[in-house]
C-alpha atoms as a PDB file:
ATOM      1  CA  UNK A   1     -27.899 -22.267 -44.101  1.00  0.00           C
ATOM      2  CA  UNK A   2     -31.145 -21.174 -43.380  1.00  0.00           C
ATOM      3  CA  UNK A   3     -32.221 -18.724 -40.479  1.00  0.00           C
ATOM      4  CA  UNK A   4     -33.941 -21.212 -38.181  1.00  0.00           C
ATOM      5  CA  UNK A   5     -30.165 -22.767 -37.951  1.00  0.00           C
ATOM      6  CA  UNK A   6     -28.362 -20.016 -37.778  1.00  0.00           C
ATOM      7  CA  UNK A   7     -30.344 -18.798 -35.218  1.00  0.00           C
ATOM      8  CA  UNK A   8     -29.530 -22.231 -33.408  1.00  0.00           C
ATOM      9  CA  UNK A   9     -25.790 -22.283 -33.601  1.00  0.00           C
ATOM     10  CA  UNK A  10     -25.877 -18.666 -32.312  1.00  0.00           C
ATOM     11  CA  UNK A  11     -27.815 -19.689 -29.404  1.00  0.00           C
ATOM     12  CA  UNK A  12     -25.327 -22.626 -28.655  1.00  0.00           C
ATOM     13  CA  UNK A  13     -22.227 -20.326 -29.116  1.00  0.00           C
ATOM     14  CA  UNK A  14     -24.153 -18.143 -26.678  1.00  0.00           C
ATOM     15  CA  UNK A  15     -24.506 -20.981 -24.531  1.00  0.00           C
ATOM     16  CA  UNK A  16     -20.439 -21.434 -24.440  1.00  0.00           C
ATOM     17  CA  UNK A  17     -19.960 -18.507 -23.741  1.00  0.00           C
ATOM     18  CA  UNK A  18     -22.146 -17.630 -20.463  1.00  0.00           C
ATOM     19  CA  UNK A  19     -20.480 -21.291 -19.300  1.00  0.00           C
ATOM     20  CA  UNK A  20     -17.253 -19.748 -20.186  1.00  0.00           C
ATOM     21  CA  UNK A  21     -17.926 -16.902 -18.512  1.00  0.00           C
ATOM     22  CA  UNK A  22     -19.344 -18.589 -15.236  1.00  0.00           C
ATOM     23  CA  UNK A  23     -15.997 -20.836 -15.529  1.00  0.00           C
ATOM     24  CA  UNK A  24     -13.415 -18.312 -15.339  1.00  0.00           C
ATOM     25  CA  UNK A  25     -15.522 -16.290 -12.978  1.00  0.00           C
ATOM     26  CA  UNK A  26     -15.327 -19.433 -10.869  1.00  0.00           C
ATOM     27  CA  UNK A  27     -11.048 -19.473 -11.101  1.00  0.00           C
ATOM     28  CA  UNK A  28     -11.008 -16.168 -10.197  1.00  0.00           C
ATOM     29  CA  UNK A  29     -13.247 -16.473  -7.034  1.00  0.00           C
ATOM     30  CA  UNK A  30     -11.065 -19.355  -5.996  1.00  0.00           C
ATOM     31  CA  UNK A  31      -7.595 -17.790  -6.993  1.00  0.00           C
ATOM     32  CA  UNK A  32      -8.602 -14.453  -4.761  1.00  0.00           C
ATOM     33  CA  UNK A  33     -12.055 -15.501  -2.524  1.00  0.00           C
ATOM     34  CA  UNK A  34     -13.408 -12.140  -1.056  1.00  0.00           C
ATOM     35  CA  UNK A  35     -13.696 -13.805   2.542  1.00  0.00           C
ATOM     36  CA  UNK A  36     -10.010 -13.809   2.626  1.00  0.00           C
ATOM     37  CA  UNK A  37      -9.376  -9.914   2.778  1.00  0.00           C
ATOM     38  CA  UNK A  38     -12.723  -9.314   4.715  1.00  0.00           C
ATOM     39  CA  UNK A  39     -11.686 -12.304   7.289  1.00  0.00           C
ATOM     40  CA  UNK A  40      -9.148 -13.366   9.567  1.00  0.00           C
ATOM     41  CA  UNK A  41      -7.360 -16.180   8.154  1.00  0.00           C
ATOM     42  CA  UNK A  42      -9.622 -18.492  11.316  1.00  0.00           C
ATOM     43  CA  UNK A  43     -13.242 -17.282   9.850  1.00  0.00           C
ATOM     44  CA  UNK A  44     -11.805 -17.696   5.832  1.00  0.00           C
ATOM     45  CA  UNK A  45     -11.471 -21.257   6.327  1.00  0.00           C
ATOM     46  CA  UNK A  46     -14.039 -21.905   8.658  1.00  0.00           C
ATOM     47  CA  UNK A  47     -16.147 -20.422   5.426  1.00  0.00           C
ATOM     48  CA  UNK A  48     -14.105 -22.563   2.800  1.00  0.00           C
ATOM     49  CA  UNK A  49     -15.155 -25.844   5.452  1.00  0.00           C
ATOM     50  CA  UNK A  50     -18.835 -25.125   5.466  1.00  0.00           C
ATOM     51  CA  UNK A  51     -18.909 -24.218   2.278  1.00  0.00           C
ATOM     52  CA  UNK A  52     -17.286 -27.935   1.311  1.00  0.00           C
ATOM     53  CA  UNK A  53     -19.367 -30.034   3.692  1.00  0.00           C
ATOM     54  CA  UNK A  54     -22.698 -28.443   1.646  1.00  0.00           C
ATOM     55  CA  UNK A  55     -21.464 -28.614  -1.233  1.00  0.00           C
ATOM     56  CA  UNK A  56     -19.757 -32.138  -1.497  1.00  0.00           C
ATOM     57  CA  UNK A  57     -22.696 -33.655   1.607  1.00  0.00           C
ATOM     58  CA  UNK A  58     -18.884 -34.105   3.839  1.00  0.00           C
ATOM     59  CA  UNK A  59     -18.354 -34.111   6.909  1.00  0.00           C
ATOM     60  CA  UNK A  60     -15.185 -32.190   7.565  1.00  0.00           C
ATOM     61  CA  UNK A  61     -14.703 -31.024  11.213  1.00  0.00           C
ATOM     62  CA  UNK A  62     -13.056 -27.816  12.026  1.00  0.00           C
ATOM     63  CA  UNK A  63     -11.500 -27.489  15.070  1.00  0.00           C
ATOM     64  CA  UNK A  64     -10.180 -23.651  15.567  1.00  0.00           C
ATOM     65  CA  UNK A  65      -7.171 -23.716  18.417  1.00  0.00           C
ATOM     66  CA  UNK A  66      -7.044 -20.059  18.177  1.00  0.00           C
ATOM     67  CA  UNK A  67      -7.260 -17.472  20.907  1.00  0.00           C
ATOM     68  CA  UNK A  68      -7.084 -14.490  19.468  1.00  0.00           C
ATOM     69  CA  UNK A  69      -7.124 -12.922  16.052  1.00  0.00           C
ATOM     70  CA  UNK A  70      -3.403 -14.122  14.097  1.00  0.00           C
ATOM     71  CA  UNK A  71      -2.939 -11.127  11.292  1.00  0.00           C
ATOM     72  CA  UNK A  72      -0.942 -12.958   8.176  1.00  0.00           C
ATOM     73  CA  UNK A  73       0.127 -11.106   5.580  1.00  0.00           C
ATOM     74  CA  UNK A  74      -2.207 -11.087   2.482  1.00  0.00           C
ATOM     75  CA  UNK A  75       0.206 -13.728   0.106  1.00  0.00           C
ATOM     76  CA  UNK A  76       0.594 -15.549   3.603  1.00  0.00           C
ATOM     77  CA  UNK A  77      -3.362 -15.570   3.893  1.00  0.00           C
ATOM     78  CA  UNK A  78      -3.911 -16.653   0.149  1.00  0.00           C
ATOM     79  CA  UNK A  79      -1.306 -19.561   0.473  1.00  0.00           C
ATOM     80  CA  UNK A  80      -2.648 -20.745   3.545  1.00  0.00           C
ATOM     81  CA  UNK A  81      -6.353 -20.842   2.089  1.00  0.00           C
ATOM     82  CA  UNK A  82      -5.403 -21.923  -1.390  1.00  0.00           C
ATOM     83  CA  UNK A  83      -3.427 -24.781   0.238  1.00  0.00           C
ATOM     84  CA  UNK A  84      -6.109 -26.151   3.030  1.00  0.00           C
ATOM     85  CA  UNK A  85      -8.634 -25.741  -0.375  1.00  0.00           C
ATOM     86  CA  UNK A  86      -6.117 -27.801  -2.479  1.00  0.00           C
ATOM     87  CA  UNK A  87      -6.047 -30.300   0.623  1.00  0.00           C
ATOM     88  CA  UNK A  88      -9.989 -30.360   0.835  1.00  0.00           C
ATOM     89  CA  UNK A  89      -9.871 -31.422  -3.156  1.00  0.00           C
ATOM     90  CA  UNK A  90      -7.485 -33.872  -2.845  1.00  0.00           C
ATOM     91  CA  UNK A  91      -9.705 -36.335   0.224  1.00  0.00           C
ATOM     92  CA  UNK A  92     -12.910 -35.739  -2.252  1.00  0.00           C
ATOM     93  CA  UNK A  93     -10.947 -37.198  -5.424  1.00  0.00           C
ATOM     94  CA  UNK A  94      -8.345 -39.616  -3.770  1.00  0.00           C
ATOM     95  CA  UNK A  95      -9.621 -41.066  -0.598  1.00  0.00           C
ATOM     96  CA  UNK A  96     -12.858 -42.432  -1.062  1.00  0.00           C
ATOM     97  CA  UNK A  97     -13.877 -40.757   2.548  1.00  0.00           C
ATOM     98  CA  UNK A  98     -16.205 -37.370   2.844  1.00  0.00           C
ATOM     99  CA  UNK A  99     -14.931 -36.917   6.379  1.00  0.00           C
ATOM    100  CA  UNK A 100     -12.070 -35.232   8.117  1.00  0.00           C
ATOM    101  CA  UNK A 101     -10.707 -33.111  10.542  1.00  0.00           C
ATOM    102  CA  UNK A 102      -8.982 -29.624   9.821  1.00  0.00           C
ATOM    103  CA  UNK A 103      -7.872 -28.089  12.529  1.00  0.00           C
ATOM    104  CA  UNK A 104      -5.771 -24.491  13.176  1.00  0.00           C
ATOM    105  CA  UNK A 105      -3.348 -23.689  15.308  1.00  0.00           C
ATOM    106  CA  UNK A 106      -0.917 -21.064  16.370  1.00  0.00           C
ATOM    107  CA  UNK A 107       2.636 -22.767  17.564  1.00  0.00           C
ATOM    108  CA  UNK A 108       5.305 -19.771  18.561  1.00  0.00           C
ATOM    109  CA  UNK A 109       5.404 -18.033  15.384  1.00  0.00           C
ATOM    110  CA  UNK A 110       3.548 -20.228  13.139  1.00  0.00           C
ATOM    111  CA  UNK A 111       0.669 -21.127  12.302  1.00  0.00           C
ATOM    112  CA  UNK A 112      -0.263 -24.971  11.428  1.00  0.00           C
ATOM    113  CA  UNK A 113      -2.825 -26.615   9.506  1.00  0.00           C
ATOM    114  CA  UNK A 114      -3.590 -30.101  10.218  1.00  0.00           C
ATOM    115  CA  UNK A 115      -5.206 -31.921   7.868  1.00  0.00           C
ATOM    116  CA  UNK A 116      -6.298 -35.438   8.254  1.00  0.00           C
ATOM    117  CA  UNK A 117      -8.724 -38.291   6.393  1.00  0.00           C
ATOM    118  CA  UNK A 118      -9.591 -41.882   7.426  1.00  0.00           C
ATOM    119  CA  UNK A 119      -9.547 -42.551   3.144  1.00  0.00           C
ATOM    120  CA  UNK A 120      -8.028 -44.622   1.305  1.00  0.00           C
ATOM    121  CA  UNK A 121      -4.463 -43.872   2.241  1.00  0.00           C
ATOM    122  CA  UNK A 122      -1.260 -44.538  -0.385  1.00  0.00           C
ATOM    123  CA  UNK A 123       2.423 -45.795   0.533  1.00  0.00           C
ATOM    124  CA  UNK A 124       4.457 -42.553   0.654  1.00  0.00           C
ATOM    125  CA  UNK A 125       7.745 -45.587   0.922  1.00  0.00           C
ATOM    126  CA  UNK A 126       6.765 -45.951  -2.823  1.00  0.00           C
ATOM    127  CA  UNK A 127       7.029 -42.466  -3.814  1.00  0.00           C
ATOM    128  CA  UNK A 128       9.982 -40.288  -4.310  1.00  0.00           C
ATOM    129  CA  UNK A 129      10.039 -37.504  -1.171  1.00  0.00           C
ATOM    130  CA  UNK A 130      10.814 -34.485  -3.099  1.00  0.00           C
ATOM    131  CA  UNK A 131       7.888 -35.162  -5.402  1.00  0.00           C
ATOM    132  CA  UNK A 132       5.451 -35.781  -2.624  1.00  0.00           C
ATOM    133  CA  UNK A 133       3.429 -38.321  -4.706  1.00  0.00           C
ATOM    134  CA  UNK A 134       1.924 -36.161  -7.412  1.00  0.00           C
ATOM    135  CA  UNK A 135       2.333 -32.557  -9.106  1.00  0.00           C
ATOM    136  CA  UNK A 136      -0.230 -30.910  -7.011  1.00  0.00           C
ATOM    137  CA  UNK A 137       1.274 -31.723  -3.645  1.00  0.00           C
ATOM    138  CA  UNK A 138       4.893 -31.328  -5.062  1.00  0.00           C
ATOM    139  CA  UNK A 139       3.446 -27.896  -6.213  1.00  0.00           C
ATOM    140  CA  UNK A 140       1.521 -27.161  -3.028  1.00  0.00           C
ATOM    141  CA  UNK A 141       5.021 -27.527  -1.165  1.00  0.00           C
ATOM    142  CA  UNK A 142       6.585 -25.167  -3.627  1.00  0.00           C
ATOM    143  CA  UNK A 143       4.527 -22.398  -2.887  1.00  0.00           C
ATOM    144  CA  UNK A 144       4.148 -23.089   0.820  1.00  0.00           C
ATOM    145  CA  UNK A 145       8.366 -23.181   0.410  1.00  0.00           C
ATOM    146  CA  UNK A 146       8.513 -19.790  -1.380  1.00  0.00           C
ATOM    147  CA  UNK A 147       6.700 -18.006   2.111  1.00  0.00           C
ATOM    148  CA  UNK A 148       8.349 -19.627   4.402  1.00  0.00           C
ATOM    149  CA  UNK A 149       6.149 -22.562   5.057  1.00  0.00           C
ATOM    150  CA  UNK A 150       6.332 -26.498   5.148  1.00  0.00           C
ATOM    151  CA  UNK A 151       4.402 -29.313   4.448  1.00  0.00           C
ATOM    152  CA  UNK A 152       4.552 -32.972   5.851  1.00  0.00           C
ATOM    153  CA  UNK A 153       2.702 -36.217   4.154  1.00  0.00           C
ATOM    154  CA  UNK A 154       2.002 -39.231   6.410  1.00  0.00           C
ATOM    155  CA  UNK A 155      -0.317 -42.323   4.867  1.00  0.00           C
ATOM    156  CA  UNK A 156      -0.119 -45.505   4.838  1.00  0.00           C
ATOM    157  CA  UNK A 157      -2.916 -47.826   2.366  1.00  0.00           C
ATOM    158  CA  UNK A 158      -6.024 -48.514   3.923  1.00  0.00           C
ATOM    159  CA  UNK A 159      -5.227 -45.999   7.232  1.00  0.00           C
ATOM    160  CA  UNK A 160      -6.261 -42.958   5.904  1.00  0.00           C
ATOM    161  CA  UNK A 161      -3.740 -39.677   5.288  1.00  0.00           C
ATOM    162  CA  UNK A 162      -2.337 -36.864   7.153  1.00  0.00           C
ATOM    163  CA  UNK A 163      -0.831 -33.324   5.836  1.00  0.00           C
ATOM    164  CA  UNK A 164       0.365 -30.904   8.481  1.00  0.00           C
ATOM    165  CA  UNK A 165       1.519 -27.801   6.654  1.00  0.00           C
ATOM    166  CA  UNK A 166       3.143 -24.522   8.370  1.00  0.00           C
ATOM    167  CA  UNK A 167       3.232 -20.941   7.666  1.00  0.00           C
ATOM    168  CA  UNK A 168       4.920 -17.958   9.390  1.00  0.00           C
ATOM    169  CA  UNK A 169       2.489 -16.092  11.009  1.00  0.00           C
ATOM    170  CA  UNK A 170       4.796 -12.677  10.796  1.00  0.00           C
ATOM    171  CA  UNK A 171       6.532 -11.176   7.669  1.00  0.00           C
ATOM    172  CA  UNK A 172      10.040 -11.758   9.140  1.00  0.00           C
ATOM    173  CA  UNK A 173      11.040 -14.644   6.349  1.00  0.00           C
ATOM    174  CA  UNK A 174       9.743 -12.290   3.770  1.00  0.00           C
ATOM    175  CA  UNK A 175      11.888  -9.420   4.594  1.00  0.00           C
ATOM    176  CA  UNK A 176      15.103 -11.807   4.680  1.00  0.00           C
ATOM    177  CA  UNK A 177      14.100 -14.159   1.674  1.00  0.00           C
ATOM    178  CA  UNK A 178      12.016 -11.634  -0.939  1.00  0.00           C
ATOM    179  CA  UNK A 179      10.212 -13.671  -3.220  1.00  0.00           C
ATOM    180  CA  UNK A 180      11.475 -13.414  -7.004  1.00  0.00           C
ATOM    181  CA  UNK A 181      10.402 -10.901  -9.492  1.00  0.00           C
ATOM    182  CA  UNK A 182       9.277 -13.902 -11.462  1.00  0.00           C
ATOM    183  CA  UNK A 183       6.954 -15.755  -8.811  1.00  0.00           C
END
């Protein structure tokens, strides 16, 4: 091998490795985004919404029912974010639609997410509840489960979709149902 190639497959390997680099810097952004401990859990996803719509050209409204400031508890905060983010992926690669709405509210001692698309749509009758039609919203209700929280499908084909998911907006469910060692 001569120099002028060597030279070349460094450069490459280089290459890999800054896209690496930018890749897993990317995960790590997304798995722990600064704006959710610098923001209330109304001005994180307001960001993670404006942030979508430029990047993706959508047109996802955000309607904020809040009054006041709701204080969540940090894994309450991440869960929430991480799950209206998973929601935002799923209309860009399953419903053929770059609009929605998103809006937030505080109900008693929850707070809700509603989440809804005039997509594609599937038949949840043709799906197996528990599952929730695929691993990531099977998952998403796992870890909205292990907090506390809930999460409710409605679509039908051609109508479009609708995801309402639920978190407690105080630490009471932690304190009587401590999350596993191993979660």
């Amino acid at each position: 091998m001569d120099s002028e190639s060597g030279l070349k497959i460094i450069s490459q390997v280089q290459e890999h490795l800054e896209q690496a680099n930018r890749e897993i810097r990317s995960v790590v952004y997304q798995l722990s985004p600064p704006v959710v401990d610098d923001f209330d859990i109304d001005l994180a996803l307001g960001f993670l919404i404006e942030e979508s719509n430029k990047i993706h050209h959508a047109d996802f409204k955000y309607i904020n029912n809040l009054d006041e400031a709701v204080h969540l508890s940090r894994i309450n905060k991440i869960t929430l974010y991480r799950a209206v983010s998973e929601l935002i992926n799923n209309i860009l690669k399953h419903s053929g639609s770059l609009e929605a709405k998103i809006e937030l509210t505080k109900i008693k001692n929850k707070i809700r997410v509603r989440v809804e698309d005039n997509g594609s749509g599937f038949d949840t009758n043709s799906i197996h509840k528990s599952n929730y039609g695929g691993f990531g919203l099977y998952s998403l209700s796992e870890r909205l489960s292990n907090v506390g929280g809930e999460i409710i499908v409605n679509s039908e084909i051609g109508k479009g979709t609708k995801v309402v998911i639920s978190i407690p907006a105080n630490m009471e469910y932690l304190k009587k149902n401590p999350l596993k060692k191993d979660q």
